[in-house]
Structure formats: structure tokens, C-alpha cells
C-alpha atoms as a PDB file:
ATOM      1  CA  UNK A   1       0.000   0.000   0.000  1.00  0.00           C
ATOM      2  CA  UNK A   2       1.327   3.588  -1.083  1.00  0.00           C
ATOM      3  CA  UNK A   3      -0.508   5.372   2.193  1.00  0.00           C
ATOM      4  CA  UNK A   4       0.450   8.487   0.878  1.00  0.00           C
ATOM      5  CA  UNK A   5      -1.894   8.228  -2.559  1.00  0.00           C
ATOM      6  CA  UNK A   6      -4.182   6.287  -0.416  1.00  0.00           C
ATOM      7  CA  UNK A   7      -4.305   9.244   2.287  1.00  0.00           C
ATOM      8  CA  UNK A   8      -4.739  11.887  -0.935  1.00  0.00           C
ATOM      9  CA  UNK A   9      -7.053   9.606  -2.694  1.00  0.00           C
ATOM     10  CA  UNK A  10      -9.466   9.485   0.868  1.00  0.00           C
ATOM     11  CA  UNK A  11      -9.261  13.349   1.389  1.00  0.00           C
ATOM     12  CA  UNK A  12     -10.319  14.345  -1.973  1.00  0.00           C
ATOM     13  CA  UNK A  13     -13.309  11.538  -1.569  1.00  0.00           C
ATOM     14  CA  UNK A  14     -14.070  13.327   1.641  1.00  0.00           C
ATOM     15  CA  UNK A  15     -13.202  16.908  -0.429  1.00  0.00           C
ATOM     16  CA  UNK A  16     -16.082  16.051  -3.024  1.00  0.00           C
ATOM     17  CA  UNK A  17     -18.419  15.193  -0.206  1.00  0.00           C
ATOM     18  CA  UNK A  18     -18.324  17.904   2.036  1.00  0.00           C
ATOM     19  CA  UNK A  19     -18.456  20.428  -0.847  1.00  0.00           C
ATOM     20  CA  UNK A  20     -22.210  19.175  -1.507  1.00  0.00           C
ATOM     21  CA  UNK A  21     -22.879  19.657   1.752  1.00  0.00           C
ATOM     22  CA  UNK A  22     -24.923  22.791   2.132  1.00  0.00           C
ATOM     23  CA  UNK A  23     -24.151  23.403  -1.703  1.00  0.00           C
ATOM     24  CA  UNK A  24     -28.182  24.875  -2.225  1.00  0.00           C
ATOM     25  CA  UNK A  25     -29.474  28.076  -0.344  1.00  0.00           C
ATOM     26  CA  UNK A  26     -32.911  28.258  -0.768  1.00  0.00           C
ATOM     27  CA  UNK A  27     -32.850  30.297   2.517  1.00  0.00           C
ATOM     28  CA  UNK A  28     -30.343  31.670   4.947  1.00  0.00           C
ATOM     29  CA  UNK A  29     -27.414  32.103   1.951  1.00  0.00           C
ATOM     30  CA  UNK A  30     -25.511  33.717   4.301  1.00  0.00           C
ATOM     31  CA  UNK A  31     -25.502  31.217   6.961  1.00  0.00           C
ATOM     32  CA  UNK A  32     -25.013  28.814   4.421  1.00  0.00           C
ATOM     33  CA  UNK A  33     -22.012  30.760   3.383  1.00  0.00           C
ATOM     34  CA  UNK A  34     -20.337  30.984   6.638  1.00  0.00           C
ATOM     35  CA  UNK A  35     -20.531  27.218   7.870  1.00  0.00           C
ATOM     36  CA  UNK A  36     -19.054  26.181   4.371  1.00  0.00           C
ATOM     37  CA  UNK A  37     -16.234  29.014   4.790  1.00  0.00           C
ATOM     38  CA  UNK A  38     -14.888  26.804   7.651  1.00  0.00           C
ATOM     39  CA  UNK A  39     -15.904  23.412   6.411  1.00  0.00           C
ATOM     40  CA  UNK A  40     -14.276  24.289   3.204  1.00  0.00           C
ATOM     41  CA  UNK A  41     -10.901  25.483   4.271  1.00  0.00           C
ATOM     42  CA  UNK A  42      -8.971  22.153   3.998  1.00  0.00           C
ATOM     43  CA  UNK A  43      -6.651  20.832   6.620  1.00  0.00           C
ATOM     44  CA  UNK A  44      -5.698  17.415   7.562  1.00  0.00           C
ATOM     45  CA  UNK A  45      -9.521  15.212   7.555  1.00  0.00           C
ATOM     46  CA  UNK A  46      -7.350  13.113   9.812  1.00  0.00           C
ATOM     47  CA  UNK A  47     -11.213  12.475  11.752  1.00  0.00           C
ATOM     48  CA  UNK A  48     -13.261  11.828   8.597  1.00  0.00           C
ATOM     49  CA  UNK A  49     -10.221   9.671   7.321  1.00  0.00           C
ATOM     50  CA  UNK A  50     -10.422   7.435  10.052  1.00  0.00           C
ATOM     51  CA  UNK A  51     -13.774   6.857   9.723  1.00  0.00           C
ATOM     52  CA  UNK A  52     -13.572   5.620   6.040  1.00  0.00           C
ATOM     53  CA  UNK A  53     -10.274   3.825   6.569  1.00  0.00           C
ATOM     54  CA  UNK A  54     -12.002   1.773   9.480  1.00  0.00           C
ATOM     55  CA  UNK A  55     -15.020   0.657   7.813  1.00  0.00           C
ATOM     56  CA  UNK A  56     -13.145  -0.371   4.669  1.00  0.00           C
ATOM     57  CA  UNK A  57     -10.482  -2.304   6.497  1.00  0.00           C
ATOM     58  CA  UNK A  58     -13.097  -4.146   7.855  1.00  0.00           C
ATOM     59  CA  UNK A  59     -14.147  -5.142   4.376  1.00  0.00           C
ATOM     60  CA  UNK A  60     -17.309  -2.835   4.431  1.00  0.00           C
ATOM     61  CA  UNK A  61     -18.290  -0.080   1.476  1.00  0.00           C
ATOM     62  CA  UNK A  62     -16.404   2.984   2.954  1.00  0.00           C
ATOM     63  CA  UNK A  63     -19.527   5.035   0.637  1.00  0.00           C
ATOM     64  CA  UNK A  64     -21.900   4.380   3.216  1.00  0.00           C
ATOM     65  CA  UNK A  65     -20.056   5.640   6.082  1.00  0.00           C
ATOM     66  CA  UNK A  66     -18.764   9.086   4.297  1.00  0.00           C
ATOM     67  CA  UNK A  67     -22.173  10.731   6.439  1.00  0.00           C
ATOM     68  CA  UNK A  68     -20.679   9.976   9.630  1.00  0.00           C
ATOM     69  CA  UNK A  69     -17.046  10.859   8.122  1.00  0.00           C
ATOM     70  CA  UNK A  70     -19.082  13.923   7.257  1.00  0.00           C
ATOM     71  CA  UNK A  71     -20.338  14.623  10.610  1.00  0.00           C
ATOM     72  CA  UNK A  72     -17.086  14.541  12.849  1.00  0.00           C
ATOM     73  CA  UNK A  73     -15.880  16.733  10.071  1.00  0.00           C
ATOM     74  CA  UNK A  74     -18.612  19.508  11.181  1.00  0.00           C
ATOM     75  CA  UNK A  75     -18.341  18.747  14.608  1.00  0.00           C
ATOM     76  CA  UNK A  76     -15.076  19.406  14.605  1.00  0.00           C
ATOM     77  CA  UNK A  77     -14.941  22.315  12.776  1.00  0.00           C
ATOM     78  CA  UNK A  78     -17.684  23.986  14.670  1.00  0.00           C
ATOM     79  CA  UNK A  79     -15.471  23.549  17.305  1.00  0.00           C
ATOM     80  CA  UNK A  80     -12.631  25.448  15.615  1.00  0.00           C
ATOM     81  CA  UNK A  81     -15.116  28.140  14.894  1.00  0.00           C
ATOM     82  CA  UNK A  82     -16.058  28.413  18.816  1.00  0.00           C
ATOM     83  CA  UNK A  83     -12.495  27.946  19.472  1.00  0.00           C
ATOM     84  CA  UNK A  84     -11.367  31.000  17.958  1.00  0.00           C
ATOM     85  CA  UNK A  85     -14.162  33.343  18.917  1.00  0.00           C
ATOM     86  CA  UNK A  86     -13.053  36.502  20.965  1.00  0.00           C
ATOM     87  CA  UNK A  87     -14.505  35.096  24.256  1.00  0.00           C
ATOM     88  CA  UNK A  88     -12.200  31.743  23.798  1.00  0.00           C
ATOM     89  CA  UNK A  89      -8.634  31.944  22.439  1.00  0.00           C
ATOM     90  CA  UNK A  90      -9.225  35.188  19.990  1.00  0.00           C
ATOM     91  CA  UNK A  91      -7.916  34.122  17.098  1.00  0.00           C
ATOM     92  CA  UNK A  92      -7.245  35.854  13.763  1.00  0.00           C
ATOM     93  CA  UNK A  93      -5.862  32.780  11.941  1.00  0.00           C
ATOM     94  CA  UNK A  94      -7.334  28.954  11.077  1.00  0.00           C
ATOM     95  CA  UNK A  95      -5.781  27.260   8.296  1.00  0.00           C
ATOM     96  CA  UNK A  96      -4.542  29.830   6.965  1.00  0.00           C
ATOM     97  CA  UNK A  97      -7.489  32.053   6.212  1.00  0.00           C
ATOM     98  CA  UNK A  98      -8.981  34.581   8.666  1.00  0.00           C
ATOM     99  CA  UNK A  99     -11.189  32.904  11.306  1.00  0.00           C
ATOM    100  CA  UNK A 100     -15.043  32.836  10.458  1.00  0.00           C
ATOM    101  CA  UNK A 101     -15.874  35.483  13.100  1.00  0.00           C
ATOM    102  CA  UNK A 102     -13.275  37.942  11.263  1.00  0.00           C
ATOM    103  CA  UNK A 103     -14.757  37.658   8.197  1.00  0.00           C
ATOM    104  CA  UNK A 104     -18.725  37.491   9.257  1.00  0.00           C
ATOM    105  CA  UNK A 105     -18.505  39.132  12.419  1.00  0.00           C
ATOM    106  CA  UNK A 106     -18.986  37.353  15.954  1.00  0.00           C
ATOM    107  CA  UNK A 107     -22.874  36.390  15.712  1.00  0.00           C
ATOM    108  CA  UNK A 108     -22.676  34.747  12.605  1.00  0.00           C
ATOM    109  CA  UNK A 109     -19.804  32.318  13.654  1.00  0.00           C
ATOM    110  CA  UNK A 110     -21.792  31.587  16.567  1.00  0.00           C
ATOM    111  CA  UNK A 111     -24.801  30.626  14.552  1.00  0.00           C
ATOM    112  CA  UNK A 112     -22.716  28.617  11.926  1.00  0.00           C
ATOM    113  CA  UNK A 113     -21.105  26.688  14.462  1.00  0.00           C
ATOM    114  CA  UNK A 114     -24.356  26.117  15.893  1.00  0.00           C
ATOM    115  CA  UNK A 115     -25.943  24.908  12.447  1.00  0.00           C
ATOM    116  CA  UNK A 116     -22.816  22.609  12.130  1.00  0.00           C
ATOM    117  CA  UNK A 117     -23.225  21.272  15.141  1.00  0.00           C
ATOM    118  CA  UNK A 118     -26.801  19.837  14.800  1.00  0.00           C
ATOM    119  CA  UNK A 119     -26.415  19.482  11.029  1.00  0.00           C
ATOM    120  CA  UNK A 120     -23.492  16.281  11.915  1.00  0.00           C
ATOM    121  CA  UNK A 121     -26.388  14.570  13.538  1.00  0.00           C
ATOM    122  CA  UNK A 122     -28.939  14.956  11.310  1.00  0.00           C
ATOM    123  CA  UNK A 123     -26.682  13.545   8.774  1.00  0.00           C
ATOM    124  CA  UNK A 124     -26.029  10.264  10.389  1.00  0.00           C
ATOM    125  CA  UNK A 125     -29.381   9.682  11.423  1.00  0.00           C
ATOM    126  CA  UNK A 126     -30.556  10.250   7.345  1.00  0.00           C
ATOM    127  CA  UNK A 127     -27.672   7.794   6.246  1.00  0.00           C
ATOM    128  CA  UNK A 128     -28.256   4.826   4.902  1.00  0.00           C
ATOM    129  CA  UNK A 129     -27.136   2.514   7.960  1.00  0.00           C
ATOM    130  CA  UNK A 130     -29.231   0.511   9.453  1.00  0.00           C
ATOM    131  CA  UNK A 131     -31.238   1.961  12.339  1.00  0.00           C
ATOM    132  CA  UNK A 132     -28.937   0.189  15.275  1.00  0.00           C
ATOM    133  CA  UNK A 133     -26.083   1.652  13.961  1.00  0.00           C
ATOM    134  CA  UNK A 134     -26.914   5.138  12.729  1.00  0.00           C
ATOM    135  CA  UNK A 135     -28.505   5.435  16.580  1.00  0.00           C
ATOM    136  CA  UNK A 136     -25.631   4.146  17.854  1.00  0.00           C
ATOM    137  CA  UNK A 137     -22.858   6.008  15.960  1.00  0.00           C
ATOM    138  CA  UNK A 138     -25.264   9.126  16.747  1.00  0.00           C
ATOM    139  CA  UNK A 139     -24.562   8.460  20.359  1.00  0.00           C
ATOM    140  CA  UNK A 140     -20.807   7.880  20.159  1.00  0.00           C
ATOM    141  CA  UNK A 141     -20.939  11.382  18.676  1.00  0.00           C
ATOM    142  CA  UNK A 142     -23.033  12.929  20.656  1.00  0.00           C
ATOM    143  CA  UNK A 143     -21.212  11.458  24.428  1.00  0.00           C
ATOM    144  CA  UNK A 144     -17.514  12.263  22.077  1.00  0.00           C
ATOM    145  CA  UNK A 145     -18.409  16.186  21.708  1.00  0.00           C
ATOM    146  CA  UNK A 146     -20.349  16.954  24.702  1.00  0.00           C
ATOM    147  CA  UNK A 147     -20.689  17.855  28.484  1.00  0.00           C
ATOM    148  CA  UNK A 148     -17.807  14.426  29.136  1.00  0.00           C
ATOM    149  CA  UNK A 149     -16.126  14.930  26.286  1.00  0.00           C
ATOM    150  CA  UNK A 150     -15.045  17.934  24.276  1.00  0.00           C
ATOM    151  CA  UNK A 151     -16.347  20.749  25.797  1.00  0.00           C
ATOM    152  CA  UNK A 152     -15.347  19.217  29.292  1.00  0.00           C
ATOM    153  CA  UNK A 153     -12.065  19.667  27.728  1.00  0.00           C
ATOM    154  CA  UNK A 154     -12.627  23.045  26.123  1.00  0.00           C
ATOM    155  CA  UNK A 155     -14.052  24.120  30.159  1.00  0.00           C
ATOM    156  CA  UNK A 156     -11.050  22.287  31.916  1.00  0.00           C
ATOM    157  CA  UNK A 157      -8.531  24.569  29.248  1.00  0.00           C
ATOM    158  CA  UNK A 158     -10.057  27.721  29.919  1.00  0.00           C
ATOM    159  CA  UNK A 159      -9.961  26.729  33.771  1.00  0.00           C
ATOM    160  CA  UNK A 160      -6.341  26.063  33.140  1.00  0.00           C
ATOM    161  CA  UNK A 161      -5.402  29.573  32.149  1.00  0.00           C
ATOM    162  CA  UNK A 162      -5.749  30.799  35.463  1.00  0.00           C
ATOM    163  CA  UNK A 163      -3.052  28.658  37.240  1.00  0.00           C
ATOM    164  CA  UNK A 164      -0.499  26.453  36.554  1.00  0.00           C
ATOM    165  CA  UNK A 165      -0.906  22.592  35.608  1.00  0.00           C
ATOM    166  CA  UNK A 166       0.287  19.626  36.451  1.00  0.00           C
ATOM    167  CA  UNK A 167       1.393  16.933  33.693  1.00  0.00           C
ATOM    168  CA  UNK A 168      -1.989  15.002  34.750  1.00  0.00           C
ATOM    169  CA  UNK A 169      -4.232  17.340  34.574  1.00  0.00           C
ATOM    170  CA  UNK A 170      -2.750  18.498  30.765  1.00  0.00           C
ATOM    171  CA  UNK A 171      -2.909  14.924  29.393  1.00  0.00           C
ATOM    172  CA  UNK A 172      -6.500  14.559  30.691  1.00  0.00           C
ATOM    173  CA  UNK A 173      -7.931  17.955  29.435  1.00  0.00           C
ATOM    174  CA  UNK A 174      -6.391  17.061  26.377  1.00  0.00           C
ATOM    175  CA  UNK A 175      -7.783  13.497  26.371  1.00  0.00           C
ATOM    176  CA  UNK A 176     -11.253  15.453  26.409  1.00  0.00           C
ATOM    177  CA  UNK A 177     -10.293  18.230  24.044  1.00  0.00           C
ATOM    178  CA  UNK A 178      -8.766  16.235  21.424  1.00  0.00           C
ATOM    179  CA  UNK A 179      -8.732  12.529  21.665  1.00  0.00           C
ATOM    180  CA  UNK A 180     -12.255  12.354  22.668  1.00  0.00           C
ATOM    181  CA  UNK A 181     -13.220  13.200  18.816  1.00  0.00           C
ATOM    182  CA  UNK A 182     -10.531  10.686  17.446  1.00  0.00           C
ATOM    183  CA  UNK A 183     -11.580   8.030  19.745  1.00  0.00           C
ATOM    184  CA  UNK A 184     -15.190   8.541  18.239  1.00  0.00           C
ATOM    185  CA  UNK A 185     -14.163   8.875  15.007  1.00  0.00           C
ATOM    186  CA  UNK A 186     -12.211   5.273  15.279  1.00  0.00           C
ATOM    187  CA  UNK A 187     -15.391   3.834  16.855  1.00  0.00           C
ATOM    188  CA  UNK A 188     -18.023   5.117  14.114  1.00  0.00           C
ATOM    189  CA  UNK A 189     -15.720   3.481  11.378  1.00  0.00           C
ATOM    190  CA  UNK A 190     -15.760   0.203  12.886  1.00  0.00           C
ATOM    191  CA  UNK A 191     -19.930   0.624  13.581  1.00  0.00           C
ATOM    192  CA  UNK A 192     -20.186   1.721   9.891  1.00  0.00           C
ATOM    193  CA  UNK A 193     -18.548  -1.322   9.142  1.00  0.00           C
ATOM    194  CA  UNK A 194     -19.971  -3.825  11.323  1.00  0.00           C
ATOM    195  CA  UNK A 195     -16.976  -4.087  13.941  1.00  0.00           C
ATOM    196  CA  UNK A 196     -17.150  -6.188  16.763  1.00  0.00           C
ATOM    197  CA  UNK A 197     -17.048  -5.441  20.476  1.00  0.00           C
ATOM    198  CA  UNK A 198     -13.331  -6.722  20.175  1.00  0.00           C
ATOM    199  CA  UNK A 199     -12.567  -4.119  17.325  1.00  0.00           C
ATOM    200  CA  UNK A 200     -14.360  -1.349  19.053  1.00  0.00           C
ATOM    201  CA  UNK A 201     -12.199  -1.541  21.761  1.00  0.00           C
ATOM    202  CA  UNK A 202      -8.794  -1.995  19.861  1.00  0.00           C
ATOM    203  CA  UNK A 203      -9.666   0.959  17.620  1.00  0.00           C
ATOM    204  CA  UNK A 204     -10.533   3.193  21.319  1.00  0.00           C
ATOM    205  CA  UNK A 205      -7.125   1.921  22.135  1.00  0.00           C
ATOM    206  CA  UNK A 206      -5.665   3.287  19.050  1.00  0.00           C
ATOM    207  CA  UNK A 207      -7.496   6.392  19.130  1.00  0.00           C
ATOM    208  CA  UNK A 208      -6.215   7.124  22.302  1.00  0.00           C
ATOM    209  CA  UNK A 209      -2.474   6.490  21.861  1.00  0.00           C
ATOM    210  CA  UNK A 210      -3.038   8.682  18.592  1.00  0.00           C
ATOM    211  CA  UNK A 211      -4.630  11.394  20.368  1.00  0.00           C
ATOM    212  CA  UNK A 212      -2.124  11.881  23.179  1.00  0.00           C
ATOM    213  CA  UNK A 213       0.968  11.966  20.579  1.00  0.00           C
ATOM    214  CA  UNK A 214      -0.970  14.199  18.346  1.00  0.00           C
ATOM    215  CA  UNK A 215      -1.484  16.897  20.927  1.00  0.00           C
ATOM    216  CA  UNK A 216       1.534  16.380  22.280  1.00  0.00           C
ATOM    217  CA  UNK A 217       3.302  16.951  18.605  1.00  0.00           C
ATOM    218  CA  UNK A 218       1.089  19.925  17.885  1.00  0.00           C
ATOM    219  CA  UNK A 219       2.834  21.873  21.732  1.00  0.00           C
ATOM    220  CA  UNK A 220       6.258  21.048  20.131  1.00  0.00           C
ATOM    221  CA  UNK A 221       4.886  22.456  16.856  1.00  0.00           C
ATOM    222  CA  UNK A 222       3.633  25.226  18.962  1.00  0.00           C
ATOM    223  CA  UNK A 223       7.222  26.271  19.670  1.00  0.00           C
ATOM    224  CA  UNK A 224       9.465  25.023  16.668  1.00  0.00           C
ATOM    225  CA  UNK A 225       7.091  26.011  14.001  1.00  0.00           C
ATOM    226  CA  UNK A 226       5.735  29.508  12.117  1.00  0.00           C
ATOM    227  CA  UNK A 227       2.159  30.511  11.545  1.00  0.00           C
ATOM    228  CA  UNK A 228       2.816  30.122   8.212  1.00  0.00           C
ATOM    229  CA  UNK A 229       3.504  26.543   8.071  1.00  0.00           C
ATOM    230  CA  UNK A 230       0.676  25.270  10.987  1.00  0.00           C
ATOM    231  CA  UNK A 231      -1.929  27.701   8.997  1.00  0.00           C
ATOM    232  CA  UNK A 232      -2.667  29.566  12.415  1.00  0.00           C
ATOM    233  CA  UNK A 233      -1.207  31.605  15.117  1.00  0.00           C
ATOM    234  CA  UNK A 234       2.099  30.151  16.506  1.00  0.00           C
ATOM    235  CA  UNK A 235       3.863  30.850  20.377  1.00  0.00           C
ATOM    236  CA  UNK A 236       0.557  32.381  21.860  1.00  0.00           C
ATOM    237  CA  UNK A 237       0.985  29.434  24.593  1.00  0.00           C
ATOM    238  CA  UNK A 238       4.106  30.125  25.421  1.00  0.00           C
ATOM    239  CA  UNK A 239       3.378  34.008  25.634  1.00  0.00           C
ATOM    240  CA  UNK A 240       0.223  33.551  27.365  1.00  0.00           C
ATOM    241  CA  UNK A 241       2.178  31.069  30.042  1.00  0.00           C
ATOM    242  CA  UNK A 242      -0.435  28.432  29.547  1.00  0.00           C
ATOM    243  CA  UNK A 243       0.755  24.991  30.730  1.00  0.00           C
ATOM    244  CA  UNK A 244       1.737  22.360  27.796  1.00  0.00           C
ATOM    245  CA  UNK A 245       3.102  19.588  27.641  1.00  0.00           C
ATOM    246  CA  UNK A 246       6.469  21.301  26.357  1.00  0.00           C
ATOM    247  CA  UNK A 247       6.688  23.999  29.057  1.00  0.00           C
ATOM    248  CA  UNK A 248       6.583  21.220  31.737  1.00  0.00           C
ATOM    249  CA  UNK A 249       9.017  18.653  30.673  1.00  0.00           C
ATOM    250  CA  UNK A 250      10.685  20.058  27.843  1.00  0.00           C
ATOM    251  CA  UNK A 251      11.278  19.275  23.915  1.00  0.00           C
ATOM    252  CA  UNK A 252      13.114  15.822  24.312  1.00  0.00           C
ATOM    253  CA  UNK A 253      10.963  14.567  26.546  1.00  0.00           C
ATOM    254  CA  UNK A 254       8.235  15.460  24.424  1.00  0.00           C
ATOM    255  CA  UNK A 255       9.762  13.664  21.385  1.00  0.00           C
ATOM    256  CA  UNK A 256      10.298  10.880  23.721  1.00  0.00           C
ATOM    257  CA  UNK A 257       5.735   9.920  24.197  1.00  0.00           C
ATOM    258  CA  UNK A 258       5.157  10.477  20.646  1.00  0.00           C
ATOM    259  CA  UNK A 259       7.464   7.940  19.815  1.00  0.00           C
ATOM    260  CA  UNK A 260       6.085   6.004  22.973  1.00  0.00           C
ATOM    261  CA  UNK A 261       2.272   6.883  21.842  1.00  0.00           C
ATOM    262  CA  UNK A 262       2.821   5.629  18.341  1.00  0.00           C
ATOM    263  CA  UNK A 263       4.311   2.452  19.287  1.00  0.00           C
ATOM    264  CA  UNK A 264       1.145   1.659  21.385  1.00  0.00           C
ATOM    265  CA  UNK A 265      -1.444   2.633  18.707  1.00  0.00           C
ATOM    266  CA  UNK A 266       0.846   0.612  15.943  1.00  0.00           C
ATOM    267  CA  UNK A 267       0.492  -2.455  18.889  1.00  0.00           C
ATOM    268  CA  UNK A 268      -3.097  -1.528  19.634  1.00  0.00           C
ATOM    269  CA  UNK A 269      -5.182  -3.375  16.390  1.00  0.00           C
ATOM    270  CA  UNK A 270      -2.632  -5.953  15.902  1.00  0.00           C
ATOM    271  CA  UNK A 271      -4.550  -9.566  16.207  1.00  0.00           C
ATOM    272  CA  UNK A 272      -7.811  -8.305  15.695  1.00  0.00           C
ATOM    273  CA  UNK A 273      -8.853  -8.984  12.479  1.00  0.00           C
ATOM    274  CA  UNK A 274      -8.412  -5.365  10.940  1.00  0.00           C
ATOM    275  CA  UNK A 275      -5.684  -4.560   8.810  1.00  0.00           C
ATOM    276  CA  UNK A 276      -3.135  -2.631   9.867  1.00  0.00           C
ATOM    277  CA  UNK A 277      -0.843  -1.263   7.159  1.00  0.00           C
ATOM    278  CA  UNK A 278      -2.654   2.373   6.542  1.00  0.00           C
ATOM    279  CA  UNK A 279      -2.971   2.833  10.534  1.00  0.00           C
ATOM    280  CA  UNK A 280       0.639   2.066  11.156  1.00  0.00           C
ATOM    281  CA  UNK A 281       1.724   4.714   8.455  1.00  0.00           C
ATOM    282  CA  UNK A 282      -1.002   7.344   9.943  1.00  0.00           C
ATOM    283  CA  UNK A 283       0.533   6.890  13.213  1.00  0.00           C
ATOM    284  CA  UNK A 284       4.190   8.002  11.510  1.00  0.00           C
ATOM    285  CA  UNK A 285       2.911  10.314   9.281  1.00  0.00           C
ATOM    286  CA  UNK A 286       0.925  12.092  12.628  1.00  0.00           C
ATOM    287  CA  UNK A 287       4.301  11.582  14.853  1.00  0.00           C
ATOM    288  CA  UNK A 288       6.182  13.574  12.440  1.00  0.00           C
ATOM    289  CA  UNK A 289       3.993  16.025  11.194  1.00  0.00           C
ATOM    290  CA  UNK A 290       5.352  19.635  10.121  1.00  0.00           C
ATOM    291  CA  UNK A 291       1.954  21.340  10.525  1.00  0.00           C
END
């Protein structure tokens, strides 16, 4: 397997789907226009990726699980929207455009992230799944993003610019805030594809061990890299004197768990039926990601 043209040849599948998303305005053009600013603006798919590549490695029809790749995609990026709104982390720059709210003013980015948010459910639950697993990848979802998951880890970061953190506490905010959305994204691949409880679990596993080198790659990126090359604003961490996983134990040691973290999720689906190639090559191509 080539998991380079296999990584392009997913994206642009994923690409082709999201741009029909939203695609007609028979009303609200404008809201319409400001959910697909952000949905549109590229970046990795790394979440919708994983859905496809799990149902198809279970020898499903990756097709019928692009609505759920679909909706982590806007959950996701209604989160980025949020994210970056004045009240949060004020930011001018996501992937390397101005953020929604600069370019249709605070309300609207509210609203689109809003629309986003419910329009990720409403898209699994009109798939073509059947009912048990459309409900239950609609609940993965839902438990991934909310009050336990994401925005637990979006509260527990804002919480955390008030004081200092302990190397804990960072790896479990960020367990919320970022692997909670790869786990589910791992988990509604395998559904889509008819995974068993064995698989689930294996492809939790990997999600997690993914998720903790990711975020721990993106605070070393954080310090090495330029806004140019991440596509948003570089250093404001450091300048801010927020707690990361860099400012408490350093660049080495840092390099050190992604290495650690990517052996685990390569280990993680070994002997369980699902092939392993394309998730062993994610894992490296995550670990030493320049943006």
C-alpha cells in the first residue's frame, strides 16, 4: 500500500463530499455561506479519514459511512469556529485564512457553528445505515463532543489559564479536548462497518495512543514552528504562560511519548482482524507532522 496516494485519494473523496454539503441556499445564503467558509478550508480530515479507513479495512463499502465521516468533520470544525471566537482563544488565523468570526462578524460564527453542530447529527441519522447503527454512531458522537467529552475539555482549558498545571491534569484535558473526537471517530468506522465489540475496543485503544501523541506533537509544533507553516497563530501558549506539555518537561521529553504513543497505537489493532498497514503509516505520518 502507497498510504500516501491512499491518504490523498481518501481526502479528496471526503473533499467532493463535504463540498455538496450545504451546496443549495434556498434560505439563509448567508448562513449557508459561513458554515461552508470553515468546512471548506482544507486541513488534515485526519477524523473523517479514520472513519472511512475503518469501515473499509473491515471489508465494508467505505460510501456508506462518508455521512458519519461527514459529521465529525462539522463537529469538529464547529469547534474550531467556537475555538477561535473573541470570548475563547481570539484568534485571527485557522488554516490559513482569517477565522469565520473575522470575516462574518462574531454572531454569525456563533450561529454557523451552531448549524454545524446539529447538522453532523442529522446527517447520520438520514444515512443509509441501518437503524442500530446510525442510533448508535449518533450516540458515540453525541457522548464524544459533549458535556464528558469535548467541551469538558474546552471548560477544563479555559480553567487552566488561570493557574499552573500539572502533567496530569494536561494529558487529561487534552484526552477530552482532542482525543475524545478521534476516539469517536475510530469507533463510528468500525460501527459503519460492522466491527465487533473486540474491534471497538482496539480501535478506542488506538485512538487514544493517537490522540495523546498528536497533541503532544502539535505543543512542540507550537514552539518550533511559524504561523505560516501550521496555517494559524504560533507561540501564543508560550506568551500567554499556559501549561503544555512542552513547558513542563521540555522538547526531548516530548519527542520521547510520541514515539512512545505511536508504538502503542501501531500495537493496539494488531490480532484483531483489521488490517493494519494504513494505521501504522497514519501513526508516523501524525508523529512527524510539520503542521
Amino acid at each position: 500500500m502507497d498510504f500516501k496516494q491512499e491518504l490523498s485519494r481518501c481526502q479528496a473523496k471526503i473533499e467532493e463530499y463535504l463540498d455538496r454539503c450545504f451546496a443549495s441556499r434556498p434560505t439563509h445564503a448567508a448562513l449557508y455561506e459561513a458554515m461552508r467558509y470553515s468546512l471548506l478550508a482544507g486541513g488534515k480530515r485526519i477524523r473523517p479519514v479514520l472513519v472511512l479507513e475503518f469501515c473499509k479495512a473491515l471489508g465494508a463499502d467505505e460510501d456508506q459511512a462518508l455521512p458519519l465521516a461527514a459529521a465529525i468533520e462539522m463537529v469538529h470544525t464547529y469547534s474550531l469556529i467556537h475555538d477561535d471566537l473573541p470570548s475563547m482563544d481570539n484568534d485571527d488565523l485557522r488554516r490559513g485564512r482569517p477565522t469565520n468570526h473575522k470575516v462574518y462578524g462574531e454572531c454569525m460564527a456563533i450561529l454557523a457553528g451552531d448549524a454545524l453542530q446539529s447538522a453532523a447529527f442529522s446527517a447520520i441519522l438520514s444515512s443509509d445505515l441501518p437503524t442500530k447503527a446510525r442510533a448508535e454512531a449518533a450516540l458515540v458522537l453525541a457522548r464524544a463532543a459533549g458535556e464528558d467529552g469535548m467541551v469538558a475539555g474546552q471548560v477544563l482549558d479555559m480553567e487552566g489559564e488561570k493557574r499552573l498545571l500539572t502533567l496530569d491534569e494536561i494529558a487529561h484535558m487534552n484526552a477530552l479536548k482532542t482525543g475524545c473526537l478521534l476516539e469517536a471517530a475510530c469507533l463510528m468506522g468500525v460501527i459503519a462497518g460492522g466491527g465487533s465489540e473486540r474491534q471497538k475496543q482496539a480501535a478506542k485503544d488506538y485512538a487514544a495512543a493517537i490522540g495523546l501523541a498528536f497533541q503532544v506533537r502539535d505543543d512542540m509544533l507550537d514552539m518550533t514552528s511559524t504561523s505560516e507553516e501550521m496555517g494559524k497563530t504560533v507561540g501564543k501558549d508560550e506568551k500567554q504562560h499556559k501549561s503544555t506539555f512542552v513547558s513542563l518537561i521540555g522538547l526531548k521529553a516530548c519527542g520521547d511519548i510520541v514515539a512512545e504513543q505511536t508504538g502503542k497505537a501501531k500495537a493496539a489493532l494488531r490480532q484483531t482482524g483489521i488490517e493494519t498497514d494504513f494505521f501504522c503509516a497514519l501513526a508516523d505520518y501524525l508523529a512527524g507532522r510539520s503542521y
